[in-house]
C-alpha atoms as a PDB file:
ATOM      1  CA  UNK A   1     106.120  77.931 125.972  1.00  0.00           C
ATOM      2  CA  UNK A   2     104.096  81.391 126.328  1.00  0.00           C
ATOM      3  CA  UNK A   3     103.982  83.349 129.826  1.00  0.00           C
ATOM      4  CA  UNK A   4     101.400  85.807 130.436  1.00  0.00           C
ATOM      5  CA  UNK A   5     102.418  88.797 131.771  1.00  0.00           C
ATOM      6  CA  UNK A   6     100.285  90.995 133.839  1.00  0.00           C
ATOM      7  CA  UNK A   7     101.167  94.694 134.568  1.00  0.00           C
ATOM      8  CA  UNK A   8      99.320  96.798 137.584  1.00  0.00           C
ATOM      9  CA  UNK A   9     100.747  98.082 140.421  1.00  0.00           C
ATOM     10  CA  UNK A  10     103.025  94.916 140.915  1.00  0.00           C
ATOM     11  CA  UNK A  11     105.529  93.151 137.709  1.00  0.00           C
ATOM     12  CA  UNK A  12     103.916  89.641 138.243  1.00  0.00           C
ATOM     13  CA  UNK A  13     104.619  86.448 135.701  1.00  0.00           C
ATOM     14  CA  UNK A  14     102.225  83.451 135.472  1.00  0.00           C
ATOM     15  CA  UNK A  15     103.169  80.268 133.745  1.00  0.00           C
ATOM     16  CA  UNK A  16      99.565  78.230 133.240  1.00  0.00           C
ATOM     17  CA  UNK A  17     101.621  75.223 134.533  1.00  0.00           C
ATOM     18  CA  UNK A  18     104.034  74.332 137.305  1.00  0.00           C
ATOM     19  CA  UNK A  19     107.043  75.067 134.692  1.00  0.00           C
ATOM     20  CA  UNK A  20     110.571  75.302 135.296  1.00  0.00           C
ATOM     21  CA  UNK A  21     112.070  78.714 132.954  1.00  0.00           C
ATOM     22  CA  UNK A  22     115.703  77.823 132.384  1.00  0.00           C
ATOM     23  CA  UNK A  23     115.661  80.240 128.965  1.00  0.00           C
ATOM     24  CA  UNK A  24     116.099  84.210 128.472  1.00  0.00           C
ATOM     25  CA  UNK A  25     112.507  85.856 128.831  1.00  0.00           C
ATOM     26  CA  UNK A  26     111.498  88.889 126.417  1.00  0.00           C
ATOM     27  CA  UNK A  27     108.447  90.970 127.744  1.00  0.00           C
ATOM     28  CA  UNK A  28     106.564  92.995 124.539  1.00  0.00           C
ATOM     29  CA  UNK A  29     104.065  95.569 124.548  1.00  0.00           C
ATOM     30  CA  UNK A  30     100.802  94.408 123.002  1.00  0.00           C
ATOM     31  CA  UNK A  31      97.792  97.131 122.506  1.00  0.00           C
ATOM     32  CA  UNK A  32      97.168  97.346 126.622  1.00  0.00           C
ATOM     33  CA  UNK A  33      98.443  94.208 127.714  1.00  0.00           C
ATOM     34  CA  UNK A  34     102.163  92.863 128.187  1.00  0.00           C
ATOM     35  CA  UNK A  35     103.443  89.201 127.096  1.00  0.00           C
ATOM     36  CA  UNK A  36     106.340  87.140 127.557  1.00  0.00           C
ATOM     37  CA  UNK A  37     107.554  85.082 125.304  1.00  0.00           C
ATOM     38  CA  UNK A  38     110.739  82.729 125.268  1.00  0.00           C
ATOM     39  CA  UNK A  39     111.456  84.532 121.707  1.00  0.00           C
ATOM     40  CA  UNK A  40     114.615  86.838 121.250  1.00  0.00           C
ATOM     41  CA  UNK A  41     113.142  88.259 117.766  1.00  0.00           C
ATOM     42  CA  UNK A  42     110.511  90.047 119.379  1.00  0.00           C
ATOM     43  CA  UNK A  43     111.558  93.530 120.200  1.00  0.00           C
ATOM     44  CA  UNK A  44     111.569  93.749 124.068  1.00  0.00           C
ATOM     45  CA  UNK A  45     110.410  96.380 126.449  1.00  0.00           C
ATOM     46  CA  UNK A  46     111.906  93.950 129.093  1.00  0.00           C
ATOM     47  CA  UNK A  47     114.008  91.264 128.790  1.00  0.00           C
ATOM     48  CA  UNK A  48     115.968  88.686 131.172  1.00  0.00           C
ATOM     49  CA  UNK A  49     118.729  86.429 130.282  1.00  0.00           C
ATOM     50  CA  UNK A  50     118.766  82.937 132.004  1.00  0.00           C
ATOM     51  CA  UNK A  51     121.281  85.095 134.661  1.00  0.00           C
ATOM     52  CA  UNK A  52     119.426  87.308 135.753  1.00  0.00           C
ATOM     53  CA  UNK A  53     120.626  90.208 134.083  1.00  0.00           C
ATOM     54  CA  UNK A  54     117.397  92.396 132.805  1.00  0.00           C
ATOM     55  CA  UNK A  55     117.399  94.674 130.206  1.00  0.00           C
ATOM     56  CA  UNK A  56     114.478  97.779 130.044  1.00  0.00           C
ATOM     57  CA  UNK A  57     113.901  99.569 126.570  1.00  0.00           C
ATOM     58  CA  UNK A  58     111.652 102.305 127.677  1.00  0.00           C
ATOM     59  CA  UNK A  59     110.651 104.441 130.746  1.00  0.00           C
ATOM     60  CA  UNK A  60     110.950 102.867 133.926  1.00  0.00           C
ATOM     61  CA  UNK A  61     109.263 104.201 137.108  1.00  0.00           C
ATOM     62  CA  UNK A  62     110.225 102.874 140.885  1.00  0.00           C
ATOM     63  CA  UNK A  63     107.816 104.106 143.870  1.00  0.00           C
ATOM     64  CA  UNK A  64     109.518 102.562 146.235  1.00  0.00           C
ATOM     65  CA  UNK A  65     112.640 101.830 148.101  1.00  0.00           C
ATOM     66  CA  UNK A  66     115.369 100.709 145.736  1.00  0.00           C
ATOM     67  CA  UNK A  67     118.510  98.212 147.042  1.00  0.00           C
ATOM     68  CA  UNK A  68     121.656  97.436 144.297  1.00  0.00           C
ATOM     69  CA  UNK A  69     123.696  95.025 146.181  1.00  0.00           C
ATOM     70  CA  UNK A  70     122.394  95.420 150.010  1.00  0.00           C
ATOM     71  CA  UNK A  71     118.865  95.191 151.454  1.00  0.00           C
ATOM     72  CA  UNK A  72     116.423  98.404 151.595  1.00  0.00           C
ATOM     73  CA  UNK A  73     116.770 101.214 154.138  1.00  0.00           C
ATOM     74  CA  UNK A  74     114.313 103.609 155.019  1.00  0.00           C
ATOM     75  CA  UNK A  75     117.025 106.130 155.246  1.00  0.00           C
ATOM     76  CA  UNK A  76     117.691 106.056 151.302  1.00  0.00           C
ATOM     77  CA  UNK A  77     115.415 106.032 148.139  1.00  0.00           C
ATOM     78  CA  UNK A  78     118.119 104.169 145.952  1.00  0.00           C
ATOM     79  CA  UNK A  79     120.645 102.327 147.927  1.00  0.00           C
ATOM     80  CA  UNK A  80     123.690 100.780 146.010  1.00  0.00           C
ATOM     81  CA  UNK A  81     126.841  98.659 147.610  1.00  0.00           C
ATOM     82  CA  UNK A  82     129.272  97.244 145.196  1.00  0.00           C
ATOM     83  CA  UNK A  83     132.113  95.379 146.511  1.00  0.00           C
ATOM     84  CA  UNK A  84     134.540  94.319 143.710  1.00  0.00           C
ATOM     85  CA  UNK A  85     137.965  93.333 143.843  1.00  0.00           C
ATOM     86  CA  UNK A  86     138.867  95.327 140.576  1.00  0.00           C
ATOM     87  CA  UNK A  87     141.603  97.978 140.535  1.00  0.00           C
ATOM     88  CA  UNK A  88     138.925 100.303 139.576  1.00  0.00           C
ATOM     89  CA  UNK A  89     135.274 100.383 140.180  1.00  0.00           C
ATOM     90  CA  UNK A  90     132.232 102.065 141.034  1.00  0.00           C
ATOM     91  CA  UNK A  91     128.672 102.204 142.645  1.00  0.00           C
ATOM     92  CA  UNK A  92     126.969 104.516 140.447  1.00  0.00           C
ATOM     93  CA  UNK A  93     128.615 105.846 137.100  1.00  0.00           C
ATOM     94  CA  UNK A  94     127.452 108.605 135.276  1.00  0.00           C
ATOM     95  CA  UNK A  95     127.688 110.225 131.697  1.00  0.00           C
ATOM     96  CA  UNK A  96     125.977 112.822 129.890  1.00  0.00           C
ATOM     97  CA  UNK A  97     126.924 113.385 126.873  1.00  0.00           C
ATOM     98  CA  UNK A  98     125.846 117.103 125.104  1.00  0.00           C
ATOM     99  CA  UNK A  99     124.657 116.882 121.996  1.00  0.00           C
ATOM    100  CA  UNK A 100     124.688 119.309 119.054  1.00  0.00           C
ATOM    101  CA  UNK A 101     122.839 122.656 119.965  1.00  0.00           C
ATOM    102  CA  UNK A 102     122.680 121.448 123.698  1.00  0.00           C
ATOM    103  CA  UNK A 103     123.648 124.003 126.466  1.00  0.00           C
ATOM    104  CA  UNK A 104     124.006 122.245 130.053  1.00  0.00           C
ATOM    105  CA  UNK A 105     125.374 119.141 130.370  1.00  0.00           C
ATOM    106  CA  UNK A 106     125.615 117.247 133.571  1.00  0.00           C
ATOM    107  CA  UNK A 107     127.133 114.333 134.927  1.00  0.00           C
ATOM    108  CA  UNK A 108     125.273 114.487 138.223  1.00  0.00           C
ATOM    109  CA  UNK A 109     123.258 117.177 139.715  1.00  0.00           C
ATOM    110  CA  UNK A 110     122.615 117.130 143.075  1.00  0.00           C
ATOM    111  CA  UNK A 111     119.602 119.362 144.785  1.00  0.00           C
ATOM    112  CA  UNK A 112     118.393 119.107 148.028  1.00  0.00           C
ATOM    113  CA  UNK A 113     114.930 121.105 149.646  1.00  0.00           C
ATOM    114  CA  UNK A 114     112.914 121.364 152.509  1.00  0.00           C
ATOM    115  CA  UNK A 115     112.557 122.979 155.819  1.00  0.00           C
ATOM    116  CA  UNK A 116     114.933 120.630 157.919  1.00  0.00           C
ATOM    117  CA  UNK A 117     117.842 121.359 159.538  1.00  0.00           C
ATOM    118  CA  UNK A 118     120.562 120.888 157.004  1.00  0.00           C
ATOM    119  CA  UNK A 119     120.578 119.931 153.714  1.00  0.00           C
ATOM    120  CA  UNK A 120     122.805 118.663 151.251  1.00  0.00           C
ATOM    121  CA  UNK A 121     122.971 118.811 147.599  1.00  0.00           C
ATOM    122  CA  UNK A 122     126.097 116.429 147.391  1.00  0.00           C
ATOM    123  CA  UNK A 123     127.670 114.621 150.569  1.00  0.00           C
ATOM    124  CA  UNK A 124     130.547 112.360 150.049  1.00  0.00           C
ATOM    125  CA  UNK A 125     132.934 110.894 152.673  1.00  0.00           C
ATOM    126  CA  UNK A 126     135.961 108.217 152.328  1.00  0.00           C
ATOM    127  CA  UNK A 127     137.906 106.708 154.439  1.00  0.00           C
ATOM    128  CA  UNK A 128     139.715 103.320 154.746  1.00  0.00           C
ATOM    129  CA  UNK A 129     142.377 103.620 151.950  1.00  0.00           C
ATOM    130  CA  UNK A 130     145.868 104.555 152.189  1.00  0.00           C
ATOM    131  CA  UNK A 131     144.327 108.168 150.465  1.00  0.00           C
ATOM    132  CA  UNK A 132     140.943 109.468 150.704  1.00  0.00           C
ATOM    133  CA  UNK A 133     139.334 111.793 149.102  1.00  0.00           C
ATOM    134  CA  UNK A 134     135.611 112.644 149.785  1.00  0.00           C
ATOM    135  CA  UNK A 135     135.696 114.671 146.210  1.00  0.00           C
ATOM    136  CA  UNK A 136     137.898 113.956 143.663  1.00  0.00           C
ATOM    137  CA  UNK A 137     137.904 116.565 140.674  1.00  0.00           C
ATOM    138  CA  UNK A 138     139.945 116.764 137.142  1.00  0.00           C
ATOM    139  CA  UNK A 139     139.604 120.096 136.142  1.00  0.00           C
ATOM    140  CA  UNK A 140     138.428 123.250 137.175  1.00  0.00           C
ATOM    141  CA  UNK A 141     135.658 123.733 140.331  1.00  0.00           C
ATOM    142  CA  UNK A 142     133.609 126.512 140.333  1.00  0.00           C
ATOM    143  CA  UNK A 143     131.931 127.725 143.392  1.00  0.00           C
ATOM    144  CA  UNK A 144     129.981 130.929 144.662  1.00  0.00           C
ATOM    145  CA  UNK A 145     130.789 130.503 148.203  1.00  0.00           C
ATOM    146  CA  UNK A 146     133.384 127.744 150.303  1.00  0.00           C
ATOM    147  CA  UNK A 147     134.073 126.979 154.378  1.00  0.00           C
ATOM    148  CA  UNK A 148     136.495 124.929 155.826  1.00  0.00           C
ATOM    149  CA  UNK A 149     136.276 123.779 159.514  1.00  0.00           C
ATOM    150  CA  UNK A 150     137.981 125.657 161.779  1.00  0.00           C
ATOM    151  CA  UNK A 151     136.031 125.070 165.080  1.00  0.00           C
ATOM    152  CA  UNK A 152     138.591 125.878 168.320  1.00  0.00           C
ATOM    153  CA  UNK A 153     136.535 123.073 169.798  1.00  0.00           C
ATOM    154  CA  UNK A 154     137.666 120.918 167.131  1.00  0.00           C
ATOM    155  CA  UNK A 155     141.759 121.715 167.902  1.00  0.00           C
ATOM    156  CA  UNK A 156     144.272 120.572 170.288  1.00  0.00           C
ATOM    157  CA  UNK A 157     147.994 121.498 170.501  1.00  0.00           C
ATOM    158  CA  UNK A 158     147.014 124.992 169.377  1.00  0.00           C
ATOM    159  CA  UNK A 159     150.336 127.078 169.730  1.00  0.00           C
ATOM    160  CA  UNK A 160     151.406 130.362 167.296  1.00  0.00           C
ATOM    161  CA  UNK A 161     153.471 130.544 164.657  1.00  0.00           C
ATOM    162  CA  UNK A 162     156.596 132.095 164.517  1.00  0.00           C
ATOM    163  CA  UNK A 163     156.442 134.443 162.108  1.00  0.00           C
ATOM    164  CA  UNK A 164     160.612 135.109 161.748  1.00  0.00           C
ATOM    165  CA  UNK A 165     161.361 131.420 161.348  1.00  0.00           C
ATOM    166  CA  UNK A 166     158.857 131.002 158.226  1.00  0.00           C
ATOM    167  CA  UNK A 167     159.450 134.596 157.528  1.00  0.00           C
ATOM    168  CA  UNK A 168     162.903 133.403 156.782  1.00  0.00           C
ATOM    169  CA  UNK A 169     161.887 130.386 155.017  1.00  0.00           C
ATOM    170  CA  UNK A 170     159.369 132.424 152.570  1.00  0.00           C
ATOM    171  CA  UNK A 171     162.092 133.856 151.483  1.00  0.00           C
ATOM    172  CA  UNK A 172     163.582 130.470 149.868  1.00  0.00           C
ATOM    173  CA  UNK A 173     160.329 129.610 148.234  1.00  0.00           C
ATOM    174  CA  UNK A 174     160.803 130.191 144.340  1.00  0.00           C
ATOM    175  CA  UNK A 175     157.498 131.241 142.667  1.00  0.00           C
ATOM    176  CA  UNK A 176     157.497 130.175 138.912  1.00  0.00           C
ATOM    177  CA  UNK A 177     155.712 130.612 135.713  1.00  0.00           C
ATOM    178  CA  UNK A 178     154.376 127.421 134.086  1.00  0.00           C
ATOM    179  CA  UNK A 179     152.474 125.070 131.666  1.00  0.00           C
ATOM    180  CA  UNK A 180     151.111 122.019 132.145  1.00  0.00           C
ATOM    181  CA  UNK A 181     151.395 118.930 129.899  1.00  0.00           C
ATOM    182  CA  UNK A 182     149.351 118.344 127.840  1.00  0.00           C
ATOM    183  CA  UNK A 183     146.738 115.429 127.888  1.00  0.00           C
ATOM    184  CA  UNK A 184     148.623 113.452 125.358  1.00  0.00           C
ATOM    185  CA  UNK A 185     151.919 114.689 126.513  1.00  0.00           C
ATOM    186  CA  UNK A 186     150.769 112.958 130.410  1.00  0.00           C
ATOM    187  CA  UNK A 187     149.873 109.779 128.797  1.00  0.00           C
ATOM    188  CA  UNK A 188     153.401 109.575 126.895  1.00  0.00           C
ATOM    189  CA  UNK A 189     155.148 109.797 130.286  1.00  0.00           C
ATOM    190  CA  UNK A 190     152.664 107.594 131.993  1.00  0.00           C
ATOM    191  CA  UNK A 191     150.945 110.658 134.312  1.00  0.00           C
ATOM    192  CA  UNK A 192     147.487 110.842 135.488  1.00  0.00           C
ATOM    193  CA  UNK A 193     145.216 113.016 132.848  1.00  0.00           C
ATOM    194  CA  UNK A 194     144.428 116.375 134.438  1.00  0.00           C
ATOM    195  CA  UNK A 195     142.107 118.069 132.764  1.00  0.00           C
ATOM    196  CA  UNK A 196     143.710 121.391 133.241  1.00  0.00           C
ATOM    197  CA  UNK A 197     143.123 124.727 131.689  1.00  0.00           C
ATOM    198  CA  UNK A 198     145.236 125.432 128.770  1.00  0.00           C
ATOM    199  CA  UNK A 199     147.883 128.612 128.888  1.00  0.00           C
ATOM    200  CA  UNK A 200     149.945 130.262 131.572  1.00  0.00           C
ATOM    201  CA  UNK A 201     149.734 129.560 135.091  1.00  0.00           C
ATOM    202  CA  UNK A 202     151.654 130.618 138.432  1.00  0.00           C
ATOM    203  CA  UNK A 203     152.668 129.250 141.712  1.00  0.00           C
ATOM    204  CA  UNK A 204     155.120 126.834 142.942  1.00  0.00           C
ATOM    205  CA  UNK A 205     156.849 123.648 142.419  1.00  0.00           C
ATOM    206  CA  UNK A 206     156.152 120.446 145.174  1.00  0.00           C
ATOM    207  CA  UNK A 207     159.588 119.458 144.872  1.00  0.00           C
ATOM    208  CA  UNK A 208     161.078 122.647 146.016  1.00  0.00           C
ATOM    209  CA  UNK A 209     158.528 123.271 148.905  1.00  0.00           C
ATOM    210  CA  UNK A 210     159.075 120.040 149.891  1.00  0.00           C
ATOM    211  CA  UNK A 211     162.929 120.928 151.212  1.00  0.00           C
ATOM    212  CA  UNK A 212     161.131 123.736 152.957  1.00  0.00           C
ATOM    213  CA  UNK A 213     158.027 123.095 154.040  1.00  0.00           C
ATOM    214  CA  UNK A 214     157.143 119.363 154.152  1.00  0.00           C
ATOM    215  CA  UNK A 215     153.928 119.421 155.899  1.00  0.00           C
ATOM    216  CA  UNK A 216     152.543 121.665 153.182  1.00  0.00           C
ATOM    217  CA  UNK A 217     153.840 118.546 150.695  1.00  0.00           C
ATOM    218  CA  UNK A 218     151.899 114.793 149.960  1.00  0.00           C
ATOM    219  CA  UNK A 219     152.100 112.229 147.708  1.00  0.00           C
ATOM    220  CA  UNK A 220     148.838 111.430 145.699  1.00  0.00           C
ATOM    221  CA  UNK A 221     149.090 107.917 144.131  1.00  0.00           C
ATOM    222  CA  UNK A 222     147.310 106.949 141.424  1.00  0.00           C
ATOM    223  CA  UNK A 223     146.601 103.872 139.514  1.00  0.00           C
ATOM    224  CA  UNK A 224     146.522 103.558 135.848  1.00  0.00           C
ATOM    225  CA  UNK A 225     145.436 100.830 133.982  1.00  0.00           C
ATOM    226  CA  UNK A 226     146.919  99.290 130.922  1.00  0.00           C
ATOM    227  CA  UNK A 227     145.183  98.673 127.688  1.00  0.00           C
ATOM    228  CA  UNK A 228     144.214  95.504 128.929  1.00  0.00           C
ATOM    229  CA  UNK A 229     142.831  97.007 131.942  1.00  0.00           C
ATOM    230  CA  UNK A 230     145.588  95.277 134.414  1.00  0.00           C
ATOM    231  CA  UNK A 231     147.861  97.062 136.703  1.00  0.00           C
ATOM    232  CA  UNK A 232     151.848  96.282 137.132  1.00  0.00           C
ATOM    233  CA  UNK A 233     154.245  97.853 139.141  1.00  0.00           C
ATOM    234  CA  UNK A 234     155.355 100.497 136.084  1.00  0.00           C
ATOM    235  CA  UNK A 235     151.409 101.424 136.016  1.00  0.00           C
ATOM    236  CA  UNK A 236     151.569 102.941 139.783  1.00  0.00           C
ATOM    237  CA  UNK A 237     152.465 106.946 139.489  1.00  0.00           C
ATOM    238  CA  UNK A 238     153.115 109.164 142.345  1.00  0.00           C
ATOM    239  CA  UNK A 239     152.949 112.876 141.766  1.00  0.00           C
ATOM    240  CA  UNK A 240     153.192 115.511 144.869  1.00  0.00           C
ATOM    241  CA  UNK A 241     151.104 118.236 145.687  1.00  0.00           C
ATOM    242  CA  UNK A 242     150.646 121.278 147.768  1.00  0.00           C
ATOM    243  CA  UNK A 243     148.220 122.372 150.748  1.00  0.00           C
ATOM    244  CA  UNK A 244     148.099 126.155 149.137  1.00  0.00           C
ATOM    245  CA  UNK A 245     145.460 126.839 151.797  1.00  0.00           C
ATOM    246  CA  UNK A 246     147.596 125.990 154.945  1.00  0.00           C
ATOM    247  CA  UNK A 247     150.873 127.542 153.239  1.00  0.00           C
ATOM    248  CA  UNK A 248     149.051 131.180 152.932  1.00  0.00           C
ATOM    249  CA  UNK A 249     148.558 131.125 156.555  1.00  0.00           C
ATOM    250  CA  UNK A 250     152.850 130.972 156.701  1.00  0.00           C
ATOM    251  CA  UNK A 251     152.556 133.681 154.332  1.00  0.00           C
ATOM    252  CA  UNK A 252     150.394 136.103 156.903  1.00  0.00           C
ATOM    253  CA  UNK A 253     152.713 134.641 159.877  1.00  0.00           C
ATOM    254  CA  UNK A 254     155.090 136.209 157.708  1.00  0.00           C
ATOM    255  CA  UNK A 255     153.970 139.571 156.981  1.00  0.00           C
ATOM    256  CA  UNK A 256     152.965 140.050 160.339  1.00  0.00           C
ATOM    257  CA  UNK A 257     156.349 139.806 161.585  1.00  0.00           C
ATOM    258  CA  UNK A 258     157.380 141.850 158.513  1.00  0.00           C
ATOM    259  CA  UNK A 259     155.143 144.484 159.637  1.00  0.00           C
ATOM    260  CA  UNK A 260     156.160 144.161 163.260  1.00  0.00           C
ATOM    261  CA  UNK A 261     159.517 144.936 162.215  1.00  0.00           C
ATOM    262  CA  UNK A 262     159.045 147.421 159.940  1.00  0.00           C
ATOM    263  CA  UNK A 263     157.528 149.526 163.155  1.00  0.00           C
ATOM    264  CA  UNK A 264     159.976 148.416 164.924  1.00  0.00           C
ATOM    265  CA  UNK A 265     162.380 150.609 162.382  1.00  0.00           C
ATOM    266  CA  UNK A 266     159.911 153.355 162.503  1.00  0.00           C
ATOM    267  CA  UNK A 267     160.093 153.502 166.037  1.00  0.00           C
ATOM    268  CA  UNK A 268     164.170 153.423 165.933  1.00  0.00           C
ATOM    269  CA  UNK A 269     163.998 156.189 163.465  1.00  0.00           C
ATOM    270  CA  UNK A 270     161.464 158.606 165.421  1.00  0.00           C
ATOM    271  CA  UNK A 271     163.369 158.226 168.104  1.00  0.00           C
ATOM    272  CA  UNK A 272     166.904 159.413 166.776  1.00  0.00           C
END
């Protein structure tokens, strides 16, 4: 059976007879004109298995609203909702891989333009799960400027610090010298890859700022799959990690009481 295909503005397929296609369809380029045969030896521009899965083997172009999985929106060019009961999926995967004598590689790059209020190069929000993370990132970020919320309209129970009680407890915190595992060492012991930079690196371990400061302290679980892509209870990891941004705020808490009583001695001394 031969299809005609006809290519304008609109994809459009026209059987010469009411005729049911229960085959795979392979769409060729011919000259100026497009065909369709039932014909897997042809090599296809297009072609659709009897599933519905299609297959494009050059450039394809999409003026208008795009829906994966959901219905169109207005509110977004390409629109993709994938709801999977795998351990681990997602809506939109990407790779770029840099080949020899390349220079930028990039996974996704996000830009955003225009004269608006706001705009956003990257926006990403979770929430739902036991953890959420709006950006998750193995290995080093890089960035030439960073905010964080801190709104008093956005606070309640606002109250100071004392600065002798965690000047005291800085004082128990044990800064170390470290290296991280290696990549194959992490898989060996069943850890999460990391990414991490190779070579010396400072700061502090979770475990022992745990004892001290708790709320500085959370668990991250992670899931890693087997070989055969299942997940048992030995393939669930925990590893702890540290707020570093909230914990340098009890570091100035502290050194302003230090300060406070280092006048304090000052004073005492100017005054014998």
């Amino acid at each position: 059976m031969e299809l005609k295909l006809e290519f304008c503005y609109y994809l459009q397929i026209y059987t010469y007879t009411h005729t049911l296609i229960t085959g795979d369809i392979y769409v060729y380029e011919n000259l100026n004109s497009f065909c369709a045969f039932n014909d897997a030896a042809i090599w296809a521009q297009l072609s659709i298995n009897s599933s519905g899965q299609a297959t494009f083997g050059g450039n394809t172009t999409i003026n208008g609203l795009t829906a994966i999985g959901t219905s169109a929106s207005n509110t977004y060019k390409l629109r993709v909702e994938y709801n999977s009961g795998l351990t681990s999926h997602a809506a939109i995967y990407a790779n770029s891989t840099n080949a020899a004598g390349g220079i930028h590689s990039y996974g996704i790059q996000g830009c955003a333009t225009g004269t608006g209020y706001t705009n956003y190069g990257i926006y990403g929000y979770a929430t739902g799960a036991a953890i959420n993370w709006a950006g998750y990132f193995a290995g080093n970020v890089y960035a030439t400027g960073t905010y964080q919320s801190s709104d008093k309209r956005l606070k309640k129970n606002i109250t100071p610090l004392n600065g002798k009680d965690l000047l005291s407890k800085i004082g128990l915190l044990k800064p170390v010298k470290f290296q991280f595992l290696s990549e194959e060492e992490l898989k060996l012991k069943g850890l999460p890859a990391l990414n991490t930079k190779e070579g010396d690196h400072i700061g502090l371990l979770a475990q022992d700022v745990e004892k001290i400061f708790p709320e500085f302290v959370i668990d991250v679980p992670y899931v890693i799959e087997d070989e055969k892509e299942s997940v048992g209870d030995d393939t669930k990891v925990v590893t702890k990690a540290i707020n570093y941004q909230e914990l340098s705020i009890a570091l100035l808490a502290a050194v302003q009481e230090l300060k406070a009583q280092v006048e304090e001695l000052k004073a005492e001394l100017n005054n014998k």
